[in-house]
N, C-alpha and C. Protein backbone atom coordinates (compact mmCIF):
# COMPACT_ATOMS: atom_id res chain seq x y z
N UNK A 1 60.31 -75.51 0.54
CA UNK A 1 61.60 -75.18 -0.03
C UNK A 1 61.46 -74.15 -1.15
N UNK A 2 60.20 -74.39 -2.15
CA UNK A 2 60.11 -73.30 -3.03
C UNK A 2 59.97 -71.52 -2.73
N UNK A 3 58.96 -72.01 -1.38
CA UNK A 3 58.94 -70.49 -1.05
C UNK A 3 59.69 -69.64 -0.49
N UNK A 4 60.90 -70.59 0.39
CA UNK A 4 61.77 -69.98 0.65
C UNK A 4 63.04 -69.68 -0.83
N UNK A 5 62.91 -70.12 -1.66
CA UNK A 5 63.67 -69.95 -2.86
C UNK A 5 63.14 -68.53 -3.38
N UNK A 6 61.73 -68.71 -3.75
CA UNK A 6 60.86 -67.07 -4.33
C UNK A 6 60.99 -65.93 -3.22
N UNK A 7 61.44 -66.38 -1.99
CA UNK A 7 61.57 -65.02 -1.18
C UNK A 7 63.29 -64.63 -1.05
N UNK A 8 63.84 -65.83 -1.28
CA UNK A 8 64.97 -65.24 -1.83
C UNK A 8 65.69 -64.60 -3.12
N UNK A 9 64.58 -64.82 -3.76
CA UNK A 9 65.06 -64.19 -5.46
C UNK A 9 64.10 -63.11 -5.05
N UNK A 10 62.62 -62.96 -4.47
CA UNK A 10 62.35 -61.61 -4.85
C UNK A 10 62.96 -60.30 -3.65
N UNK A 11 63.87 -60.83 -2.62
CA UNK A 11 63.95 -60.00 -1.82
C UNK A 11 64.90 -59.13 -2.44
N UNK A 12 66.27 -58.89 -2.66
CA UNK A 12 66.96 -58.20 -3.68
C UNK A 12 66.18 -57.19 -4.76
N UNK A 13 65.11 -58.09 -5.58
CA UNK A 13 64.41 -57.51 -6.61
C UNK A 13 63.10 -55.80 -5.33
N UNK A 14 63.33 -56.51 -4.83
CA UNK A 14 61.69 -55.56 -4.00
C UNK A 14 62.95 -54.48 -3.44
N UNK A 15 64.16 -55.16 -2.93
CA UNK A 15 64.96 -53.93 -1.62
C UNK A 15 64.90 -52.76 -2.94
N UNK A 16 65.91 -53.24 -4.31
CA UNK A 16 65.95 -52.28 -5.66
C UNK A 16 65.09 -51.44 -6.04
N UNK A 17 63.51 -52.14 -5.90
CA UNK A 17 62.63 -51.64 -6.82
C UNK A 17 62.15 -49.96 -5.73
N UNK A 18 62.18 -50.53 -4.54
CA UNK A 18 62.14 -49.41 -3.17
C UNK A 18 62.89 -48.41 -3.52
N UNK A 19 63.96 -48.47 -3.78
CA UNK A 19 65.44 -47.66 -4.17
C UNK A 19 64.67 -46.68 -5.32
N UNK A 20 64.02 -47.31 -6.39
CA UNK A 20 63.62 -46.41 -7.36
C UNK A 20 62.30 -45.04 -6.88
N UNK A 21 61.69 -46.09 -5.81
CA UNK A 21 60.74 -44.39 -5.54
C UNK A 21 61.31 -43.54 -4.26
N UNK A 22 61.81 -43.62 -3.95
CA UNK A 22 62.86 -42.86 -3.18
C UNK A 22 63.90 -42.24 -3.45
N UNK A 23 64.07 -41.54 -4.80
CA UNK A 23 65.21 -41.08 -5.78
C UNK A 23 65.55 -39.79 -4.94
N UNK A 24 64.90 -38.68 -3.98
CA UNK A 24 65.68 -37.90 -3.47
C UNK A 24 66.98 -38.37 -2.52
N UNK A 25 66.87 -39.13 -2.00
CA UNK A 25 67.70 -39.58 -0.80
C UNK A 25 69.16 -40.08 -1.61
N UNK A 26 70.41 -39.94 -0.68
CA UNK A 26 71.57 -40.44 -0.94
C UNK A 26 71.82 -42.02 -0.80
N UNK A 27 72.18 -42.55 -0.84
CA UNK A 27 72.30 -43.89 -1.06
C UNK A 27 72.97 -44.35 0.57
N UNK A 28 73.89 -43.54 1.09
CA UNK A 28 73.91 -43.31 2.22
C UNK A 28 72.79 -43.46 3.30
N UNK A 29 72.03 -42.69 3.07
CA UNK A 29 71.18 -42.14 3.65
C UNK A 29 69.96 -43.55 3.77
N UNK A 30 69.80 -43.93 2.24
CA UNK A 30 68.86 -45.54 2.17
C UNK A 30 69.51 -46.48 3.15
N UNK A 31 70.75 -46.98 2.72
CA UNK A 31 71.57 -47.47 4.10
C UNK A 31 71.92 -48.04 5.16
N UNK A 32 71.75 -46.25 5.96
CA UNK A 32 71.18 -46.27 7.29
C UNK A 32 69.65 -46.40 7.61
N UNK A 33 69.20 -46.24 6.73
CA UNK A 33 67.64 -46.44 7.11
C UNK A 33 67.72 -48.21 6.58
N UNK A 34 68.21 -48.42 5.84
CA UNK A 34 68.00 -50.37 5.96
C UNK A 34 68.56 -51.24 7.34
N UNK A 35 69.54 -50.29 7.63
CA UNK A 35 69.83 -50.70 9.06
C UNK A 35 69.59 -50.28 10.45
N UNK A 36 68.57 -49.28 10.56
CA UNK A 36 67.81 -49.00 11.51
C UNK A 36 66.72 -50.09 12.09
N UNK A 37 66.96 -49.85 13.27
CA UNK A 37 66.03 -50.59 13.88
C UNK A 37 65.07 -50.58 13.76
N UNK A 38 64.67 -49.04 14.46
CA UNK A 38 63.67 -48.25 14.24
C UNK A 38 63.27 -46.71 13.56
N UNK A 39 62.70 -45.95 12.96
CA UNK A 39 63.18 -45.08 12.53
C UNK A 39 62.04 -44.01 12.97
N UNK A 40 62.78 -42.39 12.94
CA UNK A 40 62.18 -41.72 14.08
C UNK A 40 61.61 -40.72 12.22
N UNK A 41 60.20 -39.98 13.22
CA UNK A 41 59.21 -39.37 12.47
C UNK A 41 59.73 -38.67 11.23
N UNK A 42 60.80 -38.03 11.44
CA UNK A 42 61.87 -37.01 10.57
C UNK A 42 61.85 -38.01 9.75
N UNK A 43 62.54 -39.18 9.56
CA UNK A 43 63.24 -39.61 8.39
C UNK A 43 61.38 -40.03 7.49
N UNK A 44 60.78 -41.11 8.20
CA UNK A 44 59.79 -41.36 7.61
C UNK A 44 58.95 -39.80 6.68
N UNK A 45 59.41 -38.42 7.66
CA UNK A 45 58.70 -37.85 6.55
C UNK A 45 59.05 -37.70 4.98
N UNK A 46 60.43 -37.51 5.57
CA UNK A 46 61.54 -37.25 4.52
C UNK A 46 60.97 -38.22 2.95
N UNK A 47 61.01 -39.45 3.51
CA UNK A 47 61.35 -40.14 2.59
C UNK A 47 59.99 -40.16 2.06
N UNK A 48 59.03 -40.53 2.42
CA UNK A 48 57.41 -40.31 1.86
C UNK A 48 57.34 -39.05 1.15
N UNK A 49 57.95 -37.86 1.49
CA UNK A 49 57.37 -36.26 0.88
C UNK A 49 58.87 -36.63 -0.31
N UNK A 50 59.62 -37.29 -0.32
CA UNK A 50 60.54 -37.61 -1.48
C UNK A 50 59.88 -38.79 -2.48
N UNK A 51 59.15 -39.21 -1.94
CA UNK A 51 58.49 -40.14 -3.12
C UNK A 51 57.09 -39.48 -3.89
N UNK A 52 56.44 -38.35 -3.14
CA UNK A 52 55.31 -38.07 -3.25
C UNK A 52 55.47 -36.76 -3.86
N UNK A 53 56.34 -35.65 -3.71
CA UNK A 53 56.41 -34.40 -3.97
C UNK A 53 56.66 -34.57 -5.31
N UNK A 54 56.55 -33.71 -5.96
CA UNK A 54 57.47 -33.35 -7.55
C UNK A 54 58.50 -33.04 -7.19
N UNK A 55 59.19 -31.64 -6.21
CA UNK A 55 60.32 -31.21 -5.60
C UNK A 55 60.18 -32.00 -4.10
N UNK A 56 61.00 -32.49 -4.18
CA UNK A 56 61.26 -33.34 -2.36
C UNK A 56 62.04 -31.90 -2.03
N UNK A 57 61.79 -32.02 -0.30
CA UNK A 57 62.24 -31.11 0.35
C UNK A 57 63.71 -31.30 0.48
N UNK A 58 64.52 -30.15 0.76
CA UNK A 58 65.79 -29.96 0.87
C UNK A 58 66.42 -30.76 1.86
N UNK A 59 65.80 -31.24 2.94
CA UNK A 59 66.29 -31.89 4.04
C UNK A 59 65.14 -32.41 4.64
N UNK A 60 65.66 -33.39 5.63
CA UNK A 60 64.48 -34.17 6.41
C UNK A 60 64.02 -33.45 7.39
N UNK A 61 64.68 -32.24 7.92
CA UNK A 61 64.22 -31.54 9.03
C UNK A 61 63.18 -30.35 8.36
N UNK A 62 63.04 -30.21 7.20
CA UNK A 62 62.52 -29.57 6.21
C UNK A 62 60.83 -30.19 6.26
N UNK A 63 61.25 -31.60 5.47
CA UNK A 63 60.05 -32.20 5.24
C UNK A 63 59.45 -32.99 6.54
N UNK A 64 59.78 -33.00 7.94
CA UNK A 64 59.55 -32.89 9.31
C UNK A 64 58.01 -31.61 9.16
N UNK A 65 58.43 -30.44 8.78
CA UNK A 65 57.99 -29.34 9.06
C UNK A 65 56.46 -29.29 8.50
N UNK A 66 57.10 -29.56 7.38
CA UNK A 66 56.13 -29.80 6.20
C UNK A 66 54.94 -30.89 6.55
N UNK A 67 54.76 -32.08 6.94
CA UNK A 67 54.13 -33.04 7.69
C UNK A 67 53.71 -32.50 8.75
N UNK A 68 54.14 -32.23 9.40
CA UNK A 68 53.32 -31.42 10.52
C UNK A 68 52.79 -30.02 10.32
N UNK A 69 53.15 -29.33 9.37
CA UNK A 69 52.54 -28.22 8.80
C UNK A 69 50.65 -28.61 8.13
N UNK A 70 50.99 -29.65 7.34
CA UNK A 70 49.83 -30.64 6.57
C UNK A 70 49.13 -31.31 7.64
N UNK A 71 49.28 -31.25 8.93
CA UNK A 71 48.37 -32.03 9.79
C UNK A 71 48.97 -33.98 9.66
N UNK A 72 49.86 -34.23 8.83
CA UNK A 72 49.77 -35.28 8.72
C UNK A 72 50.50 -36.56 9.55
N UNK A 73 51.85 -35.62 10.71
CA UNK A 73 51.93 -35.68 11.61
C UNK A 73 51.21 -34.98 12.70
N UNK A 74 51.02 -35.36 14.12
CA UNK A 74 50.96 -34.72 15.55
C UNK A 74 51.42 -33.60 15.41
N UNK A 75 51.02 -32.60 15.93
CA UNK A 75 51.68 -31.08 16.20
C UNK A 75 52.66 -31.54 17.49
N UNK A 76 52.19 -32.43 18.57
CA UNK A 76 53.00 -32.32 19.56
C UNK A 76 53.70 -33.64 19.42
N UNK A 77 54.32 -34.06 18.12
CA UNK A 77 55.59 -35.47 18.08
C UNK A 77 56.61 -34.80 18.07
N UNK A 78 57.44 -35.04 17.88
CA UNK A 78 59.45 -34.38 18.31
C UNK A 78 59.90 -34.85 17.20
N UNK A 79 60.61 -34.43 16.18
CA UNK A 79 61.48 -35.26 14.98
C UNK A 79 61.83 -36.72 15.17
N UNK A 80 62.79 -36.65 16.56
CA UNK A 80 63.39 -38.19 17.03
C UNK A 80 62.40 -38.84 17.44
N UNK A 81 61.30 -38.84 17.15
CA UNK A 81 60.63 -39.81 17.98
C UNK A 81 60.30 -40.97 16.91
N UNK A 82 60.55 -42.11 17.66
CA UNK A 82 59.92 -43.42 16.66
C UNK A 82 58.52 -43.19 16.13
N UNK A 83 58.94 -43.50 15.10
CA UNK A 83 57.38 -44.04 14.29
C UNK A 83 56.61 -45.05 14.01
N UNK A 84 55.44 -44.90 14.38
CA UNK A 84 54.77 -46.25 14.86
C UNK A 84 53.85 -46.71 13.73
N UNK A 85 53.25 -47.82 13.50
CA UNK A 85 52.28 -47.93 12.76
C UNK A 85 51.36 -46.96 12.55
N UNK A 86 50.78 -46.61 13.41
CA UNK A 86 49.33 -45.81 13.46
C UNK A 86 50.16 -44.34 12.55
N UNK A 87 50.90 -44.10 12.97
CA UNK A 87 51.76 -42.60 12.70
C UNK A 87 52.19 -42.65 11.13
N UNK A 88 52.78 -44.00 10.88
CA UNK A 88 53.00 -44.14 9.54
C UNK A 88 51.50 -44.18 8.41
N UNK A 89 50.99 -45.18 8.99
CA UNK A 89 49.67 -45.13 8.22
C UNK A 89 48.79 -43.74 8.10
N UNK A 90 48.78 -43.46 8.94
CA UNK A 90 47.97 -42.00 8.59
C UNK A 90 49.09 -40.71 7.02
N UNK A 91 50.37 -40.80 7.95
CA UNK A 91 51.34 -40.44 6.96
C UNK A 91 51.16 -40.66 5.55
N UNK A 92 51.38 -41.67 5.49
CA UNK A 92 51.16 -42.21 4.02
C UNK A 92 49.28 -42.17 3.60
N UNK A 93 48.53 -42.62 4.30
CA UNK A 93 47.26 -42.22 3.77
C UNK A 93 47.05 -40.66 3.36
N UNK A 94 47.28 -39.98 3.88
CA UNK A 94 47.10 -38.18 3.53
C UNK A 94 47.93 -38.09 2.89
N UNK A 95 49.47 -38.55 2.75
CA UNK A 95 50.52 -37.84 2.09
C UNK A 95 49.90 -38.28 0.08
N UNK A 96 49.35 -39.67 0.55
CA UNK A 96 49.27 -40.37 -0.85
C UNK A 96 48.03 -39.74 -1.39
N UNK A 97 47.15 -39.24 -0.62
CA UNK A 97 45.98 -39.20 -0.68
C UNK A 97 44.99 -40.41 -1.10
N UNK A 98 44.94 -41.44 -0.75
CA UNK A 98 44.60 -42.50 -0.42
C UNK A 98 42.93 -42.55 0.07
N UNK A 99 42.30 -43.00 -0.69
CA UNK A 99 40.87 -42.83 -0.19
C UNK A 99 40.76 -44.71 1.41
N UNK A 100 40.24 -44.10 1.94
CA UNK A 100 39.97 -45.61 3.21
C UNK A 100 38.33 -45.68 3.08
N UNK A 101 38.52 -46.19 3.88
CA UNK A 101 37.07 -47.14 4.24
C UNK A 101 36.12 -46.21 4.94
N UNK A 102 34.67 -46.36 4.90
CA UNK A 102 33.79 -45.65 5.57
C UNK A 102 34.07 -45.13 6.95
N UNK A 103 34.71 -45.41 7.55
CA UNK A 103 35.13 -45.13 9.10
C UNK A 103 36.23 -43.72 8.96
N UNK A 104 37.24 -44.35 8.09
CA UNK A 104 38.28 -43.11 7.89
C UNK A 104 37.46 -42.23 6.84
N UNK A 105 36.66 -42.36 6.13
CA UNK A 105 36.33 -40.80 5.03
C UNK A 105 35.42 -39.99 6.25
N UNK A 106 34.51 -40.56 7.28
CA UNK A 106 33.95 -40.19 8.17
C UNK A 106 35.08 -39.39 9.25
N UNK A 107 35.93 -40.11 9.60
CA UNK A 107 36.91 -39.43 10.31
C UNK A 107 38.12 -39.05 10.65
N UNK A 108 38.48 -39.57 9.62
CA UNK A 108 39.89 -39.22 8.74
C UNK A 108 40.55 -39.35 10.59
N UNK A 109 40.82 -40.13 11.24
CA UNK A 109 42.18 -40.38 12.18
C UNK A 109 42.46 -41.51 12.03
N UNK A 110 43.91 -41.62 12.56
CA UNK A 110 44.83 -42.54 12.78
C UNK A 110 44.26 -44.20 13.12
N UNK A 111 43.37 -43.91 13.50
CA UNK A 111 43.14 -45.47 14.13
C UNK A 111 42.42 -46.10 13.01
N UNK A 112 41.76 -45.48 12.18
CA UNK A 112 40.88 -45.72 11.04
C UNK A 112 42.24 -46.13 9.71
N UNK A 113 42.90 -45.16 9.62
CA UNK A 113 44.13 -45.19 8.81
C UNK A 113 44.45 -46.17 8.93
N UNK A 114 45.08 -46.66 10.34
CA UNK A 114 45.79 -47.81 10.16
C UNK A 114 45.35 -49.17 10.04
N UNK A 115 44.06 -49.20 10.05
CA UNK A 115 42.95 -50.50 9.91
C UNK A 115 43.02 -50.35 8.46
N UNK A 116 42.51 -49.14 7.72
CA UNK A 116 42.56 -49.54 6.33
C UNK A 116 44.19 -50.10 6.04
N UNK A 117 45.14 -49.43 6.42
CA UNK A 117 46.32 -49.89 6.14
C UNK A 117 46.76 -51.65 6.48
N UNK A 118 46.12 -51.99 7.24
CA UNK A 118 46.26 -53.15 7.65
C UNK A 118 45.31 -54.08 6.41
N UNK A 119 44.16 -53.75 6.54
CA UNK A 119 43.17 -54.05 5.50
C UNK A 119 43.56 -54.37 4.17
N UNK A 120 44.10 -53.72 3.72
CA UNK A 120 45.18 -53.67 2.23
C UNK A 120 46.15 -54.81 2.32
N UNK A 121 46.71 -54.72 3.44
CA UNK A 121 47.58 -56.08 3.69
C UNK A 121 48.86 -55.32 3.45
N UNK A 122 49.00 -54.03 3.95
CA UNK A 122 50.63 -53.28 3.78
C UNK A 122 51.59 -53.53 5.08
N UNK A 123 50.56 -54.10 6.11
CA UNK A 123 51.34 -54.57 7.52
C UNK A 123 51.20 -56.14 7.90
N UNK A 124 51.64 -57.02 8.50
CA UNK A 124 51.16 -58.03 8.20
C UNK A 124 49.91 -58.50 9.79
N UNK A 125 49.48 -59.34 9.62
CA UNK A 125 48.27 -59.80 10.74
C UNK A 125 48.53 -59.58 11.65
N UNK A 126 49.69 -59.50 12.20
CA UNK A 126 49.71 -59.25 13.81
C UNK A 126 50.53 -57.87 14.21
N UNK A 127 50.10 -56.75 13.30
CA UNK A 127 50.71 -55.61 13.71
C UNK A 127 49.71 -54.56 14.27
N UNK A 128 50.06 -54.06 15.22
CA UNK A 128 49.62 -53.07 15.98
C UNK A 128 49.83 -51.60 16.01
N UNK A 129 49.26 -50.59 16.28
CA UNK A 129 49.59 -49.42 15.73
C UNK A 129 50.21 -49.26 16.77
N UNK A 130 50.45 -49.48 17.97
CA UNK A 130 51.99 -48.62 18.78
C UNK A 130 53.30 -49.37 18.25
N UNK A 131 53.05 -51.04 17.39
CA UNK A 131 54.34 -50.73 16.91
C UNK A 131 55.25 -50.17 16.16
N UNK A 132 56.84 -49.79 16.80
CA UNK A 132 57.68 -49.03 15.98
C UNK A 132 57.87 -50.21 14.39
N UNK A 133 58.19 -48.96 13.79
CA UNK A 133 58.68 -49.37 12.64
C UNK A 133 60.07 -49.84 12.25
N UNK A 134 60.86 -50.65 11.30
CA UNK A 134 61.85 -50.61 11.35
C UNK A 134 62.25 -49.99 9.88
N UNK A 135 63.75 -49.98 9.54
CA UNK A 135 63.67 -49.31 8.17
C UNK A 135 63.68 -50.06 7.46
N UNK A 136 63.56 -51.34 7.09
CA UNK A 136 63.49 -52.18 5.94
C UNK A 136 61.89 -52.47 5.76
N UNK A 137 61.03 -52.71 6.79
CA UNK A 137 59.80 -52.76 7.02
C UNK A 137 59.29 -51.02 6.32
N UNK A 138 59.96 -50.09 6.70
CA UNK A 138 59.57 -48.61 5.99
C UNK A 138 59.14 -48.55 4.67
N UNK A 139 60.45 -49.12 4.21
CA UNK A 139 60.94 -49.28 2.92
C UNK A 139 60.27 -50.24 1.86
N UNK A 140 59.18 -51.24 2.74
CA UNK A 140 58.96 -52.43 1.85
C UNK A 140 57.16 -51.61 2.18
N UNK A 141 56.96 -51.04 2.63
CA UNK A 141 55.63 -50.72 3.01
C UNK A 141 55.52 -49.52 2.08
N UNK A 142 56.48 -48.60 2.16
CA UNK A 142 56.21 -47.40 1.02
C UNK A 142 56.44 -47.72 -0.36
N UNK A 143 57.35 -48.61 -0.43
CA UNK A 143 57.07 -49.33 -1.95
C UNK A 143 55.50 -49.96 -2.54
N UNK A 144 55.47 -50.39 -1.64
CA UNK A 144 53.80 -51.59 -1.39
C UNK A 144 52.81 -50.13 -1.82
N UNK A 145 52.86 -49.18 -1.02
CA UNK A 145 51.88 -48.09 -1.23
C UNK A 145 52.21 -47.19 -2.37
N UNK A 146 53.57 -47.08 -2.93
CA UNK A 146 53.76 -46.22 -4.03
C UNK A 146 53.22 -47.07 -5.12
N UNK A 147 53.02 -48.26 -5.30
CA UNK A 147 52.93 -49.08 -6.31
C UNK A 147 51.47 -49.13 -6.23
N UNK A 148 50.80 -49.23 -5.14
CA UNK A 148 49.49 -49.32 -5.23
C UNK A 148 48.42 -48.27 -5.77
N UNK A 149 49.26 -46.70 -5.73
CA UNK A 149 48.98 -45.25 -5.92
C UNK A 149 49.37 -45.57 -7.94
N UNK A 150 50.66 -46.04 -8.05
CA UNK A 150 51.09 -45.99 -9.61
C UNK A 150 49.60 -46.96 -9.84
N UNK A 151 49.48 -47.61 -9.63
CA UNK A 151 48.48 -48.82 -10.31
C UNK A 151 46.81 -48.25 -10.31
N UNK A 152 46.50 -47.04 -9.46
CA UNK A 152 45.37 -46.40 -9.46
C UNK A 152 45.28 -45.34 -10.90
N UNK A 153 46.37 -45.07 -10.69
CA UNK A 153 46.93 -44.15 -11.95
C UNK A 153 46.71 -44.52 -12.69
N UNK A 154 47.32 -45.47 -13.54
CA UNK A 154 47.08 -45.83 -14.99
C UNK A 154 45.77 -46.58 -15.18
N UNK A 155 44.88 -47.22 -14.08
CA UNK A 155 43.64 -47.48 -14.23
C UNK A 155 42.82 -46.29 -14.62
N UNK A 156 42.65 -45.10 -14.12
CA UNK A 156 42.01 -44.45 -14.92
C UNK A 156 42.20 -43.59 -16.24
């Protein structure tokens, strides 16, 4: 009974605290991504190169470009296309610059990414890298990693 009490007081507190590193986006825009099912490569860049940039890009079809310009998407993904674990994790590992585990500094791909990502405990035990993402799951995972990047920070 308690834990379902602490996941109901901190869920509100975590959706908010998300809201704060994502300050380019319209509130609109957060939203629809809390009510997405799944959410396609475009928005995930959007919102990562808006938490990560000093200047976030002008638009999501912008910061689309930009991610795949950086290698940090596929050259051959499509904007609409869902984003999957493996796709996100690599995303956010390069975007954050995120050091991984001997496997990924050796070979910096996706499959390595998303093991360290899993490793960290930013996905939970039974996630797989073809699965899609949803946007509240986006949202609670880029918080998880912006906080983990702030907390490297002030350690040194």
């Amino acid at each position: 009974m308690k834990t379902l009490y602490y996941k109901l007081l901190f869920l509100p507190i975590t959706v908010l605290l998300s809201f704060a590193s994502v300050y380019a986006q319209t509130a609109a825009d957060i939203e629809d991504l809390l009510s997405a099912e799944t959410i396609s490569c475009e928005q995930a860049a959007w919102f990562v190169l808006g938490a990560v940039l000093e200047t976030p890009p002008a638009s999501s079809s912008a910061a689309f470009s930009i991610a795949q310009e950086q290698g940090w998407l596929p050259a051959n993904v499509e904007n609409s296309s869902s984003v999957t674990m493996s796709r996100l994790s690599f995303l956010l590992m390069k975007s954050f610059d995120l050091t991984g585990g001997m496997m990924y500094r050796l070979t910096g791909n996706r499959r390595y990414a998303f093991r360290e990502m899993k490793a960290r405990g930013f996905f939970g035990r039974r996630a797989y890298p073809n699965f899609t993402v949803s946007g509240e799951q986006f949202l609670q995972i880029l918080e998880d990693v912006s906080a983990e990047k702030d907390g490297e920070g002030n350690e040194n």
